[in-house]
C-alpha atoms as a PDB file:
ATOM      1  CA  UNK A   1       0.000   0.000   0.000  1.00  0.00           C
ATOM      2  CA  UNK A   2       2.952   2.038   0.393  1.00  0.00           C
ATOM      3  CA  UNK A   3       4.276   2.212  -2.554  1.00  0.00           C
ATOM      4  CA  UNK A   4       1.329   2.800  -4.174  1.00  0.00           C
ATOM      5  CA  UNK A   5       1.066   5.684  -2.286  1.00  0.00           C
ATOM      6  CA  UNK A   6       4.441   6.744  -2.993  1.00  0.00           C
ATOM      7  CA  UNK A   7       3.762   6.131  -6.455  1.00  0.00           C
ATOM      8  CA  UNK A   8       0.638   8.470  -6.872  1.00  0.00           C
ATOM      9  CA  UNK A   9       2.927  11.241  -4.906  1.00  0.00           C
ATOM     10  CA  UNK A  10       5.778  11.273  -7.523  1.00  0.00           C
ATOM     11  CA  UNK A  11       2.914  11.015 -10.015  1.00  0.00           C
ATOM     12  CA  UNK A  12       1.513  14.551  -8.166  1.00  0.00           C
ATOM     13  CA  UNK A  13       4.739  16.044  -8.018  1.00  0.00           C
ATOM     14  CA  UNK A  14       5.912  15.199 -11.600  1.00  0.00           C
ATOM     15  CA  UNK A  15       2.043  16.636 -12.913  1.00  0.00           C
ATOM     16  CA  UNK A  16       3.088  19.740 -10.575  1.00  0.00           C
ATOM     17  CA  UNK A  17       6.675  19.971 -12.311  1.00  0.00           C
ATOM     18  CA  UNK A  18       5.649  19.468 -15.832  1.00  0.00           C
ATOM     19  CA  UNK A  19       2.725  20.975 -16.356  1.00  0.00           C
ATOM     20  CA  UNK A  20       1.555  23.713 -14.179  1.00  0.00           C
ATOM     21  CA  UNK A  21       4.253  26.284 -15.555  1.00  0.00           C
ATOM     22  CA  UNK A  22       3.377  25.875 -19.358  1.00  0.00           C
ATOM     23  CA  UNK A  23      -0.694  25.820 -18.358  1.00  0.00           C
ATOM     24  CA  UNK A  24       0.264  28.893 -16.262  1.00  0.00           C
ATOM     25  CA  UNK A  25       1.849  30.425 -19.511  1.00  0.00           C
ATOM     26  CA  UNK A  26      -1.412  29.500 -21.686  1.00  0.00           C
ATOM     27  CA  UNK A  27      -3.272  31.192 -18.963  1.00  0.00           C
ATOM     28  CA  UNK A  28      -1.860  34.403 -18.671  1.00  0.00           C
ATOM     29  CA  UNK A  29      -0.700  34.459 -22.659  1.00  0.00           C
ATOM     30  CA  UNK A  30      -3.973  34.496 -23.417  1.00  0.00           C
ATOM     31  CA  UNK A  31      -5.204  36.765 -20.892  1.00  0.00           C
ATOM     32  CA  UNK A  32      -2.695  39.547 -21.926  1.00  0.00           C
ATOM     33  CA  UNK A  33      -2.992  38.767 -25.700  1.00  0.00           C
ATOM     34  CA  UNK A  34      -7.154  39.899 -25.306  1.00  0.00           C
ATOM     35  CA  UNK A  35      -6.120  42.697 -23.204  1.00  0.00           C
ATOM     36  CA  UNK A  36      -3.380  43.745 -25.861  1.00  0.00           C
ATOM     37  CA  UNK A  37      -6.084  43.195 -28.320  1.00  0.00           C
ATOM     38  CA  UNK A  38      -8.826  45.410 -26.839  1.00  0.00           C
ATOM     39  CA  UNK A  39      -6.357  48.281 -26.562  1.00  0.00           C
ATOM     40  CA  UNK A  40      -5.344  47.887 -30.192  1.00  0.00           C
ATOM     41  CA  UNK A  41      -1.666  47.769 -29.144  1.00  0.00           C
ATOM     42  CA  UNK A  42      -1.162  44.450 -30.886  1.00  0.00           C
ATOM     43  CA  UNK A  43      -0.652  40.903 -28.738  1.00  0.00           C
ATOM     44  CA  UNK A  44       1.144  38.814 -30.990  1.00  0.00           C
ATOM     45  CA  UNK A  45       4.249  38.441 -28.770  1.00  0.00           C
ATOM     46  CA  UNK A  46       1.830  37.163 -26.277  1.00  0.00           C
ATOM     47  CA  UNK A  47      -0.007  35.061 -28.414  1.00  0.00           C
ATOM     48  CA  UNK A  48       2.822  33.382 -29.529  1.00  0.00           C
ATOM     49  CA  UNK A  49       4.246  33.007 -25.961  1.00  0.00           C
ATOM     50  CA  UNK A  50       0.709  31.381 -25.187  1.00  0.00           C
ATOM     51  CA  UNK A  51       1.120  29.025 -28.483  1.00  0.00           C
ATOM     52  CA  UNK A  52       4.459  27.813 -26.958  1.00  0.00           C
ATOM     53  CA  UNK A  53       3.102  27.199 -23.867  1.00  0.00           C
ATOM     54  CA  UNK A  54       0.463  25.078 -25.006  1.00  0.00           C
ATOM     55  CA  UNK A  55       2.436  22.892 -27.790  1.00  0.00           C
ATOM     56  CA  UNK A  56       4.891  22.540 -23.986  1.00  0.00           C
ATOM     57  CA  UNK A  57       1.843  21.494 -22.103  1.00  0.00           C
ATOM     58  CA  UNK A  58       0.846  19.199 -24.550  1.00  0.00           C
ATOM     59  CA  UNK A  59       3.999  17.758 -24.973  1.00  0.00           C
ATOM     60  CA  UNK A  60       4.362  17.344 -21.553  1.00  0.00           C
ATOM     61  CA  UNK A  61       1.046  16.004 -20.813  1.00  0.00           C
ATOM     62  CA  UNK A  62       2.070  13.278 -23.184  1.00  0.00           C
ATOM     63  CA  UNK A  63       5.593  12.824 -21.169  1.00  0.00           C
ATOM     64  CA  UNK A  64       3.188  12.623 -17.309  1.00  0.00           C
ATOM     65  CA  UNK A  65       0.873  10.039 -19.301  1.00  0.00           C
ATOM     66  CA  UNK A  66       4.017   7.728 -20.401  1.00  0.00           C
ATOM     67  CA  UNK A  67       5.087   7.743 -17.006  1.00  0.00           C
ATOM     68  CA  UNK A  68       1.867   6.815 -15.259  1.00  0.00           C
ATOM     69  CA  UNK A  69       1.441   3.845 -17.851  1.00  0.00           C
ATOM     70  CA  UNK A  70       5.553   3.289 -17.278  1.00  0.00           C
ATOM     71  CA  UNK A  71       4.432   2.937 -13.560  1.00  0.00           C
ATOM     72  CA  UNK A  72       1.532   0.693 -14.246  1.00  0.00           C
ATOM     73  CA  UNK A  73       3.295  -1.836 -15.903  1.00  0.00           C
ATOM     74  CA  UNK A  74       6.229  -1.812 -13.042  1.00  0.00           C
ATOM     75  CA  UNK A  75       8.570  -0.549 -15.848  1.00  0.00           C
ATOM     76  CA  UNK A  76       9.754   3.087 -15.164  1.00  0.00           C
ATOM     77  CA  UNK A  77      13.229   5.301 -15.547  1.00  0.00           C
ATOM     78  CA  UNK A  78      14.171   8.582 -16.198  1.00  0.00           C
ATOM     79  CA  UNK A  79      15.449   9.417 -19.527  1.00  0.00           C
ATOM     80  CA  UNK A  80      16.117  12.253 -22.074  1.00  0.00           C
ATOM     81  CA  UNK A  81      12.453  12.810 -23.168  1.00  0.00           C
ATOM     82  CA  UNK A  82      12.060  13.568 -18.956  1.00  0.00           C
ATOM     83  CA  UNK A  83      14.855  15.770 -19.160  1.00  0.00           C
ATOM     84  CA  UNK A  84      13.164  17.286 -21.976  1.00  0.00           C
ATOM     85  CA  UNK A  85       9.743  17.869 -20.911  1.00  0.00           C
ATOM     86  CA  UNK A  86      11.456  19.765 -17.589  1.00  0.00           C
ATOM     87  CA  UNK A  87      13.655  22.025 -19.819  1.00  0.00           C
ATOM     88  CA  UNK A  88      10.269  22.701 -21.724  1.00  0.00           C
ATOM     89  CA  UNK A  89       8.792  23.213 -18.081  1.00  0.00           C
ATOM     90  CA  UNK A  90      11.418  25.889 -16.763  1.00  0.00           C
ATOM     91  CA  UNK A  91      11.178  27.669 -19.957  1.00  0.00           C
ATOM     92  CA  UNK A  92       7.199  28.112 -19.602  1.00  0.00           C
ATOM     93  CA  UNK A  93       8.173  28.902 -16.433  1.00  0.00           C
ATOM     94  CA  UNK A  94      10.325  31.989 -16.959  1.00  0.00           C
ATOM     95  CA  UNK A  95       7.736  33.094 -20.466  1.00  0.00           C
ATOM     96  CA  UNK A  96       5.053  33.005 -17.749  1.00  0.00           C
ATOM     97  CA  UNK A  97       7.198  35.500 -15.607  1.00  0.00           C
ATOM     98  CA  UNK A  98       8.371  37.617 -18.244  1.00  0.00           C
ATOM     99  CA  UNK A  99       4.845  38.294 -19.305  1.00  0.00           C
ATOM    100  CA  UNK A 100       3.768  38.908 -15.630  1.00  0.00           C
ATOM    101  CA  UNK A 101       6.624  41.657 -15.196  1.00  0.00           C
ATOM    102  CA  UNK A 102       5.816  42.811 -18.699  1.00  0.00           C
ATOM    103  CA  UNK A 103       2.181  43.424 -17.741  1.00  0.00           C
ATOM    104  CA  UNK A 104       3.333  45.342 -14.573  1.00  0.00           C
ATOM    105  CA  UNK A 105       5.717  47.388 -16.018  1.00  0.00           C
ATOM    106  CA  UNK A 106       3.608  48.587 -19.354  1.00  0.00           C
ATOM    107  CA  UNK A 107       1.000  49.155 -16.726  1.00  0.00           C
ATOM    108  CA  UNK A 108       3.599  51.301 -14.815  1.00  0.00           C
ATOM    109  CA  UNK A 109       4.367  53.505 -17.534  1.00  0.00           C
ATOM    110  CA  UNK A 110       0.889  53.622 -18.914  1.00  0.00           C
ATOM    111  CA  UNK A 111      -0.257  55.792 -15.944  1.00  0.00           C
ATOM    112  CA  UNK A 112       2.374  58.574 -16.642  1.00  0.00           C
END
């Protein structure tokens, strides 16, 4: 019981490491690319940050899905297409901060 338990925990964690930053970057890429686009100031850059983003998220999905099945069967290791997916993750990761300090700072100098 256990391991099982430990097994849905790395399962968690590996969901959390994978995929939360590039569905974070979808998120807010979007969200800035309609607000770009109701001001007429053009979101493309955001667009195509959310784009990224999603094409990661998808690709990563596919990467947490492997492994669950990987675990099912009792046959599981960490290889490239891992190291991959979490390269793909810390890039979403710092796309999904640039666009929240982007935000802040356009905001910033908007009110001068």
């Amino acid at each position: 019981m256990t391991s099982a338990q430990g097994a849905v925990s790395a399962l968690y964690i590996l969901f959390a490491i994978l995929c939360v930053p590039p569905l974070l970057g979808v998120l807010i890429g979007m969200r800035r690319a309609h607000q770009a686009t109701e001001r007429s100031i053009g979101g493309s850059l955001f667009l195509v940050g959310a784009l990224f983003s999603g094409a990661a998220f998808l690709f990563n999905l596919g990467v947490t899905i492997g492994a669950i099945l990987g675990i099912a069967r009792g046959v599981f290791e960490f290889g490239l297409i891992h190291v991959v997916a979490a390269a793909l993750a810390w890039l979403c990761f710092w796309l999904w901060l640039t666009m929240v300090i982007l935000r802040k700072r356009r905001s910033r100098h908007r009110n001068w």
